[in-house]
Protein backbone atom coordinates (compact mmCIF):
# COMPACT_ATOMS: atom_id res chain seq x y z
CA UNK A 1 -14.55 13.80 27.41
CA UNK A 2 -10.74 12.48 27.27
CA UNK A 3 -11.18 11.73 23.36
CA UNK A 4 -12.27 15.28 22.93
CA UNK A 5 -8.56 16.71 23.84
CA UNK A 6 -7.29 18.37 20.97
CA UNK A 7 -10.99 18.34 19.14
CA UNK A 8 -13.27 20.85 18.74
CA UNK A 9 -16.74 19.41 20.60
CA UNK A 10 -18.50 20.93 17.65
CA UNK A 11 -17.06 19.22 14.82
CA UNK A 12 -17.99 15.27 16.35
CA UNK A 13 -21.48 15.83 15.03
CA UNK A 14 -20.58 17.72 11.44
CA UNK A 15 -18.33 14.33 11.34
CA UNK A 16 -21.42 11.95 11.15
CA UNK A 17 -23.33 15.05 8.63
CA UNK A 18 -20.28 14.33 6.24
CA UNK A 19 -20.57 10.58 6.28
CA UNK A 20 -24.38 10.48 5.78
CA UNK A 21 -24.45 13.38 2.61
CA UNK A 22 -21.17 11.21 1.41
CA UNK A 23 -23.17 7.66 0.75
CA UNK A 24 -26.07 9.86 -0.23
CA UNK A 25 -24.21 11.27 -2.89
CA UNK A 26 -22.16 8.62 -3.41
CA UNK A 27 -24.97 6.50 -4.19
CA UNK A 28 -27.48 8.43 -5.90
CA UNK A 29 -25.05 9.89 -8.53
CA UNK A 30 -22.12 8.00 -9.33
CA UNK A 31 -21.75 4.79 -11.30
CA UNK A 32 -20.12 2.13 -10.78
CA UNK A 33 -21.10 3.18 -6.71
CA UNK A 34 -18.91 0.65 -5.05
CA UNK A 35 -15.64 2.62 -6.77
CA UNK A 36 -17.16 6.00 -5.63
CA UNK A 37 -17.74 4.73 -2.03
CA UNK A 38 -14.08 3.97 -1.44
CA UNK A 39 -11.68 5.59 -3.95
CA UNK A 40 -13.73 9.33 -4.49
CA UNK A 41 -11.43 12.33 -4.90
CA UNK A 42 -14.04 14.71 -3.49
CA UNK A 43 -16.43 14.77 0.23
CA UNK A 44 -19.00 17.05 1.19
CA UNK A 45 -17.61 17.96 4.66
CA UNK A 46 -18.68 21.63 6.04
CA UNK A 47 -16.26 23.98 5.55
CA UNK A 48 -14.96 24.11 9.35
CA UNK A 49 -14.95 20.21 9.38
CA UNK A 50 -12.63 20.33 6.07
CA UNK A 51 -10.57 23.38 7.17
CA UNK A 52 -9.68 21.62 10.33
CA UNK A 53 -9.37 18.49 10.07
CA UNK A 54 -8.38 17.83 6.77
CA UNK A 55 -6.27 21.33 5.64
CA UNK A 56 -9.27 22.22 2.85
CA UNK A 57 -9.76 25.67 2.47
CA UNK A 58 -11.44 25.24 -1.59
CA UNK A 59 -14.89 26.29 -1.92
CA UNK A 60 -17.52 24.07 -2.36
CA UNK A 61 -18.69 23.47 -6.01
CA UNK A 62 -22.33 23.63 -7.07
CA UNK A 63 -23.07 19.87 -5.42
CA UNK A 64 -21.62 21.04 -2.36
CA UNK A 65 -18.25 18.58 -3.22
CA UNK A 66 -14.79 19.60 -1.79
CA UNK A 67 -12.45 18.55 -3.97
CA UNK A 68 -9.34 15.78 -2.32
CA UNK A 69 -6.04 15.38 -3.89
CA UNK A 70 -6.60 11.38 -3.57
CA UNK A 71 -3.26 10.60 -2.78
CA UNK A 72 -3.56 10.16 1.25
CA UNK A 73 -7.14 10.68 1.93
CA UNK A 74 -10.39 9.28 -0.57
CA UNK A 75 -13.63 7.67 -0.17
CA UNK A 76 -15.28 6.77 2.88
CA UNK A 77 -12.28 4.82 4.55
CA UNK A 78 -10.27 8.50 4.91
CA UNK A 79 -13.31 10.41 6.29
CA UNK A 80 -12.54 11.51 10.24
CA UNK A 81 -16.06 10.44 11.14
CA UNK A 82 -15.14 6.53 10.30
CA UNK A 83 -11.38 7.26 11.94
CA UNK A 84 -12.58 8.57 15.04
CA UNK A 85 -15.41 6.16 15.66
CA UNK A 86 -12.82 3.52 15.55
CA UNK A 87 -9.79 4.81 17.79
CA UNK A 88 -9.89 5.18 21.80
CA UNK A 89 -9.07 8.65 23.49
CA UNK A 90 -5.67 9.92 22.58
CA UNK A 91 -4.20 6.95 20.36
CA UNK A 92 -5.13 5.26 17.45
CA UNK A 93 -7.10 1.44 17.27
CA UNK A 94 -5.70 -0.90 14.10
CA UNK A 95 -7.60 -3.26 15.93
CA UNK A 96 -10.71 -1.10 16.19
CA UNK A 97 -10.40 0.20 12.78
CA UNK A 98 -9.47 -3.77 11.06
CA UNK A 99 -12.77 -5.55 12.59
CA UNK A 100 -14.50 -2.58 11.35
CA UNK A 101 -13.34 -3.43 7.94
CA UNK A 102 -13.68 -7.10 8.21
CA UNK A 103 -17.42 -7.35 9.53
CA UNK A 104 -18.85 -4.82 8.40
CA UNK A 105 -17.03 -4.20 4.56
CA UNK A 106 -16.48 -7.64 4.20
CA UNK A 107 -19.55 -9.49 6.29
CA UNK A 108 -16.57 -11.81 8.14
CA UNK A 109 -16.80 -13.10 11.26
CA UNK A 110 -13.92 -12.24 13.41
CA UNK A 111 -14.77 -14.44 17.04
CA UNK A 112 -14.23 -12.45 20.15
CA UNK A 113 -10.96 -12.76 22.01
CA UNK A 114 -10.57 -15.46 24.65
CA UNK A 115 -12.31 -14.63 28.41
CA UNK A 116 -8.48 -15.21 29.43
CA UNK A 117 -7.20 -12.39 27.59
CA UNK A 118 -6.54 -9.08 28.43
CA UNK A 119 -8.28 -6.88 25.53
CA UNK A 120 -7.12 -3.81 27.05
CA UNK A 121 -4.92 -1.88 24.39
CA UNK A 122 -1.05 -1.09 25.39
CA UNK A 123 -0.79 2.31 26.61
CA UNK A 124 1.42 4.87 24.03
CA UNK A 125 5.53 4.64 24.88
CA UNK A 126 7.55 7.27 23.94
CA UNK A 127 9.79 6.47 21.00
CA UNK A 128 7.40 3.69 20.01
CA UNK A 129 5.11 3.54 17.12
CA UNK A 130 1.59 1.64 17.59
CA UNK A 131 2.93 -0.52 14.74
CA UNK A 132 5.94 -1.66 17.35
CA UNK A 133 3.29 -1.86 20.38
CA UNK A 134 0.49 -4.07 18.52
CA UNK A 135 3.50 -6.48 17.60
CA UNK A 136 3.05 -9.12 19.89
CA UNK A 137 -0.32 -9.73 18.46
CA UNK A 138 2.21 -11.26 16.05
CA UNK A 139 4.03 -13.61 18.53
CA UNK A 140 1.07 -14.46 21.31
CA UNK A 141 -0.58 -17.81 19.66
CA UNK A 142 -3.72 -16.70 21.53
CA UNK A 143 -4.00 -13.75 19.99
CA UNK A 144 -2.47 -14.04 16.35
CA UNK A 145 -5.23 -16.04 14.97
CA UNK A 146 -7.53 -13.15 15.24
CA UNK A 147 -5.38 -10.37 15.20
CA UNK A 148 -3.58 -11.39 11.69
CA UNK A 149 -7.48 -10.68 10.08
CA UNK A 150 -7.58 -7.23 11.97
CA UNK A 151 -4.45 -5.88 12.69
CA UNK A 152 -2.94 -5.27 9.20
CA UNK A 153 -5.71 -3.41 7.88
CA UNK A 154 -5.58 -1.26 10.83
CA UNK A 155 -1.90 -0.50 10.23
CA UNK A 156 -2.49 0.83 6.73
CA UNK A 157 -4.78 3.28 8.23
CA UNK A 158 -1.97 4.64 10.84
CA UNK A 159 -1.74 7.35 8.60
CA UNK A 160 -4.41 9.09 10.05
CA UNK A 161 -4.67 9.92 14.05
CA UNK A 162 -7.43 9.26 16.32
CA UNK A 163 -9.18 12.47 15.11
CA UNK A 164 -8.95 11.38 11.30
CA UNK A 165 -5.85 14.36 10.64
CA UNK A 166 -3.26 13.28 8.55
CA UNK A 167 0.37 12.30 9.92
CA UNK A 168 3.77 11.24 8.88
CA UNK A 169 5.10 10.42 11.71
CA UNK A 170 4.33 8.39 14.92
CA UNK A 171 6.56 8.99 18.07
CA UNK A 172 8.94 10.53 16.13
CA UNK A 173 9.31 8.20 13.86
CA UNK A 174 7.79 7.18 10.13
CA UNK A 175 4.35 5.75 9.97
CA UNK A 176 4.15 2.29 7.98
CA UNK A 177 1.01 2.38 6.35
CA UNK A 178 1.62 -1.17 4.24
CA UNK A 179 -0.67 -3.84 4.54
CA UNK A 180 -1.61 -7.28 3.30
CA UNK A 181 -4.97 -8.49 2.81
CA UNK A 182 -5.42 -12.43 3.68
CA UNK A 183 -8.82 -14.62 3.29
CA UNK A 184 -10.46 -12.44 0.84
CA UNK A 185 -11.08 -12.24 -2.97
CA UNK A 186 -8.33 -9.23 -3.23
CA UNK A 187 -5.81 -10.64 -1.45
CA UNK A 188 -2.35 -9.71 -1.41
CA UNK A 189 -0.42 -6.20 -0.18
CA UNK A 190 -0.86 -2.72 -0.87
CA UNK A 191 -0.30 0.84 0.63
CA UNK A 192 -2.03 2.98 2.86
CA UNK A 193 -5.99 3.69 3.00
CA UNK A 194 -6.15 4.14 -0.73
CA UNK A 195 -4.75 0.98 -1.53
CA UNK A 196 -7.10 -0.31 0.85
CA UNK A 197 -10.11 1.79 -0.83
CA UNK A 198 -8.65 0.31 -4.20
CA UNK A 199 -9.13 -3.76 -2.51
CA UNK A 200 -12.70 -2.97 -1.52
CA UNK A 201 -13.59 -1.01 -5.05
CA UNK A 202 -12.99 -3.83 -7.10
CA UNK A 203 -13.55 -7.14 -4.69
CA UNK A 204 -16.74 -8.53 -5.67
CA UNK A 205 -17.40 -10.09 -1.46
CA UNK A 206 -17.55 -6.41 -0.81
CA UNK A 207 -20.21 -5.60 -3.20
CA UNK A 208 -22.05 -8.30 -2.01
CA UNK A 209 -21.54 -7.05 1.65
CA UNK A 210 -22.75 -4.13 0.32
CA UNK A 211 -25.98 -5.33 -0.59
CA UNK A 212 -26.16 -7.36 2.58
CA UNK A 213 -25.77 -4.49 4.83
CA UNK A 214 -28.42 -2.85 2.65
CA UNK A 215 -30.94 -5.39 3.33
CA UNK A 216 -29.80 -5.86 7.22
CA UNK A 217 -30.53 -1.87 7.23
CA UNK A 218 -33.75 -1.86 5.21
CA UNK A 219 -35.49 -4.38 7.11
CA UNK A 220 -34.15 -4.42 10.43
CA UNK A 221 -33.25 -8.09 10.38
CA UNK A 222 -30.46 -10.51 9.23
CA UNK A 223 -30.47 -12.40 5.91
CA UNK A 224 -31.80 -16.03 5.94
CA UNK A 225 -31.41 -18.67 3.56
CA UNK A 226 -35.05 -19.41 3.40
């Protein structure tokens, strides 16, 4: 109930509705798909979901598409359904919202953190952005190894907050939403989620993730090699 402050109850379920008609779309009707999946200037949220959560008042057009202005929110990275999945109950996750992109975008491996470690994420401080909190991810040597794949990504999507609404600032201060993609084919930095969307679009591991996840969906079981 605590990550439903601030959230109208009936919009969690009109979240997952969006996501689903999105790849249906998506996938049945654009070419090439892969750019559609992650850099589309258009959903098909319902009109309260839109209104709400993303400030969309258009109507719908004939295919039931809302039209996005692309420059902060496109594609299935910006859609509040994948945000709020991936965030705990009043704050935001990068680290939530980075394995999510590394597993299951990418189909890497990221190991579990040591049985030492306390996983439990820094509660919010005033005056402090969750860029500044996550930091000593950067410094611990038990934690950077991982947290260097995941963290990063998850900072590019800080402009978002746990409920997937758009925001500027953090604790009263700018968000950063650069990043910098290591140990993929698309390496190197960019900005925000559509930079991000932009990576996945046109690196060739996540196509073939793509088609891996397809398969792992289709047939309810994990590729082999023979």
């Amino acid at each position: 109930p605590e990550r439903l402050v601030g959230l109208d109850p009936a919009l969690v379920p009109q979240m997952e509705d969006e996501t689903v008609r999105f790849l249906a779309a998506a996938l049945t009707d654009e070419r090439p798909p892969m750019e559609a999946l992650f850099t589309a200037k258009w959903t098909v949220a319902s009109p309260a979901l839109a209104k709400a959560l993303y400030g969309v008042t258009a109507a719908p057009d004939a295919d039931g598409r809302l039209p996005l202005d692309g420059s902060v929110r496109s594609g299935l990275l910006t859609q509040a359904g994948v945000l709020f999945s991936h965030s705990h109950a009043q704050q935001t996750s990068p680290v939530l919202r980075g394995k999510w992109v590394r597993k299951v975008l990418f189909c890497q491996e990221v190991p579990d953190p040591p049985a030492n470690v306390n996983a439990t994420p820094p509660d919010p401080v005033p005056g402090q952005t969750t860029r500044e909190r996550f930091s000593a991810h950067r410094t611990d040597k038990s934690c950077s190894g991982c947290h260097r794949l995941m963290d990063d990504i998850g900072f590019s999507l800080e402009g978002f907050d746990q409920h997937g609404v758009v925001r500027a600032m953090d604790s009263g201060k700018p968000v950063d939403v650069s990043g910098t993609l290591i140990g993929t084919d698309v390496d190197g930095a960019f900005m925000g989620a559509t930079g991000l969307g932009l990576k996945l679009a046109a690196s060739p591991s996540a196509r073939l993730c793509f088609a891996k996840q397809w398969f792992r969906s289709g047939l309810s079981r994990p590729e082999a090699s023979s």
